[in-house]
Protein backbone atom coordinates (compact mmCIF):
# COMPACT_ATOMS: atom_id res chain seq x y z
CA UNK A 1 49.77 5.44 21.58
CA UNK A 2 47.19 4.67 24.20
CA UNK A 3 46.30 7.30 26.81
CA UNK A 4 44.07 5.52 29.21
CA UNK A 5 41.59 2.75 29.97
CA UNK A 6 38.13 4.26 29.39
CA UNK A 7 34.86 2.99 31.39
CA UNK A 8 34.08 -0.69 30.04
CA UNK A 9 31.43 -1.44 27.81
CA UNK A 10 28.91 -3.96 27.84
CA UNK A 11 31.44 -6.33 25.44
CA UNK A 12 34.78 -5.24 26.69
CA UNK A 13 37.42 -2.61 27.54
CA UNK A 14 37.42 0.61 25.91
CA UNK A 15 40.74 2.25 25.31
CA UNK A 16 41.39 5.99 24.34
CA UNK A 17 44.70 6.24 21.93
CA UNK A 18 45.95 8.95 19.92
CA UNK A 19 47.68 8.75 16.37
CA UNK A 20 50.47 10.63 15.53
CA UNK A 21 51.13 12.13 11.44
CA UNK A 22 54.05 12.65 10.11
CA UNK A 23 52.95 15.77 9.74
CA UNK A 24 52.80 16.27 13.68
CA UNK A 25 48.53 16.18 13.99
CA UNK A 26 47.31 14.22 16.65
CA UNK A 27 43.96 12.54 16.38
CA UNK A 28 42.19 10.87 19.12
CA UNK A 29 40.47 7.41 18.76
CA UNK A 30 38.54 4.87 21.12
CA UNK A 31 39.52 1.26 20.63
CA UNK A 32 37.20 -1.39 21.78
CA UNK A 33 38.74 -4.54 22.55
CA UNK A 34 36.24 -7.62 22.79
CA UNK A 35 38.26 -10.89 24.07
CA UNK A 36 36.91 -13.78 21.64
CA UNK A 37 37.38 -17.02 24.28
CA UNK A 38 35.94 -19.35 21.64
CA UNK A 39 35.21 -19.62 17.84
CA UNK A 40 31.46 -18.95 18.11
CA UNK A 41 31.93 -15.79 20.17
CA UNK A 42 34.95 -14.85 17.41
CA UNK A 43 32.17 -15.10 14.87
CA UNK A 44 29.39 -13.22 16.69
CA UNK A 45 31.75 -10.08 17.49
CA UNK A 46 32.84 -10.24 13.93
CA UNK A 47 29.43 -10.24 12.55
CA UNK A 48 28.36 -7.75 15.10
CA UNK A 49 31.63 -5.16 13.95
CA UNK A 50 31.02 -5.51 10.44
CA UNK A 51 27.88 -4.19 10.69
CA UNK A 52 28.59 -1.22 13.07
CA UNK A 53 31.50 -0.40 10.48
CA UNK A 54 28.59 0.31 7.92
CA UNK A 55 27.00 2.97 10.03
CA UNK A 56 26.77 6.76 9.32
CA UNK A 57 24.74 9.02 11.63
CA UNK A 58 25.41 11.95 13.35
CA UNK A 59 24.48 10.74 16.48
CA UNK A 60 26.62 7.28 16.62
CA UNK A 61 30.19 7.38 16.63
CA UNK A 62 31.67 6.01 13.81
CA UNK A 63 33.90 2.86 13.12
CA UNK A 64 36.83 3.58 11.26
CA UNK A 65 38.47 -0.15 10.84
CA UNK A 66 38.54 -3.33 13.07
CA UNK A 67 41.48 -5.68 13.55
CA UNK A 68 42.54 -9.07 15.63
CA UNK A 69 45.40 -8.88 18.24
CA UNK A 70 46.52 -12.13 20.79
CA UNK A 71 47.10 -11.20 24.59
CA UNK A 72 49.66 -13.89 25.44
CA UNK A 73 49.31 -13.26 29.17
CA UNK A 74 45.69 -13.91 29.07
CA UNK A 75 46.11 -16.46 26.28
CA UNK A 76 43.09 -14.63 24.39
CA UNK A 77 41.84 -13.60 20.69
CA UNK A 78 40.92 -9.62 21.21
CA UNK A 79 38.79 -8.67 18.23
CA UNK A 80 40.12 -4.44 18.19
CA UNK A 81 37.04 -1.29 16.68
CA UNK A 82 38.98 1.79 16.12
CA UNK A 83 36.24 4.34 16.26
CA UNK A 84 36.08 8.40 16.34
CA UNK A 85 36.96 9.65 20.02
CA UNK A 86 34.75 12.88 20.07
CA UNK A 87 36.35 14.01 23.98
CA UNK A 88 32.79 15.33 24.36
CA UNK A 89 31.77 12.68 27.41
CA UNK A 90 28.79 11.03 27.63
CA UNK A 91 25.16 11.09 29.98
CA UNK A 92 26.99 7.96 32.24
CA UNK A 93 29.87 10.34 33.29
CA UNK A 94 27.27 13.33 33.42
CA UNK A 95 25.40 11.65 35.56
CA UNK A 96 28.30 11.42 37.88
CA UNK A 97 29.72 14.74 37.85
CA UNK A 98 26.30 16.39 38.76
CA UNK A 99 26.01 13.47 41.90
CA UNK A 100 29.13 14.71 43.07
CA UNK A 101 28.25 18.01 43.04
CA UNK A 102 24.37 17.14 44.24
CA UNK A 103 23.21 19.31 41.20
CA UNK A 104 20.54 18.79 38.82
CA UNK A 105 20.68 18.18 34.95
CA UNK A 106 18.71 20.98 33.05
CA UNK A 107 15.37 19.48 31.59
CA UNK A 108 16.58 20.85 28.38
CA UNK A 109 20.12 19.09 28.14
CA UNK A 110 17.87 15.67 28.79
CA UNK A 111 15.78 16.46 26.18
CA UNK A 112 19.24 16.39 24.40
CA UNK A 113 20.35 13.30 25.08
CA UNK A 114 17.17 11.62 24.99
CA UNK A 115 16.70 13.11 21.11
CA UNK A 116 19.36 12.23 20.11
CA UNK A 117 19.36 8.23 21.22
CA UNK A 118 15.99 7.97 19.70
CA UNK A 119 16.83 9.28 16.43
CA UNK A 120 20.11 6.93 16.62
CA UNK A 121 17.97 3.92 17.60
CA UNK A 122 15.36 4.54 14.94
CA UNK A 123 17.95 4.95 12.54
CA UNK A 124 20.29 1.30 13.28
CA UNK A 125 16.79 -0.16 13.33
CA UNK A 126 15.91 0.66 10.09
CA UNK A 127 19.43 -1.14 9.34
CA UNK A 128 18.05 -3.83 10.68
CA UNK A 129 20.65 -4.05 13.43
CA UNK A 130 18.81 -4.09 17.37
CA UNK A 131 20.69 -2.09 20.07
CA UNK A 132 21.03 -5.12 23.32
């Protein structure tokens, strides 16, 4: 079931869903959908995904599975990452909430965020993948 249209991301829309068990859990996933308008572009984003489905860090949300859905309205291939939904935010909305409030972020909670990219950037580049 999807929730709500997340901010975009730099390939596409970014959808927050939930899954329902039989059981009655509820678990909460981000879908990225990445319209493919040609076969070259189809190939690149499908390149690109499988190698973000190989990645394990603590610091980079992980991609559970990928799949290929047609928007007849738009006429479009949408190439579909299902990945972890951690509900935690991110430094873009951050950054927002404090603006509105004209309050500063703590030294300390940069020093966070700014670990914690590094050591996720060192880490895909050692997979040999490079961030855009």
């Amino acid at each position: 079931q999807v929730l709500e249209q997340l901010q975009p991301g730099a390939l596409g829309t970014v959808l927050a869903a939930q899954l329902k068990t039989d059981e009655g859990a509820q678990k909460k996933y981000a879908i990225k959908q990445v319209e493919c308008t040609d076969q070259h572009q189809a190939n690149v984003a499908l390149k690109e995904a499988m190698d973000l489905l190989k990645l394990r860090h603590s610091h980079i949300c992980t991609y559970k599975e990928l799949f290929v859905t047609w928007n007849n309205e738009l006429s479009s291939l949408f190439l579909c990452l299902v990945m972890q939904h951690s509900g935690q935010g991110d430094l873009s909305t951050l950054i927002k909430e404090k603006r509105q409030k004209s309050e500063k972020i703590t030294d300390m909670v940069l020093q966070k965020f700014l670990g914690q990219m590094v050591d996720a950037l060192f880490y895909i580049h050692k997979q040999n993948i490079w961030h855009r």
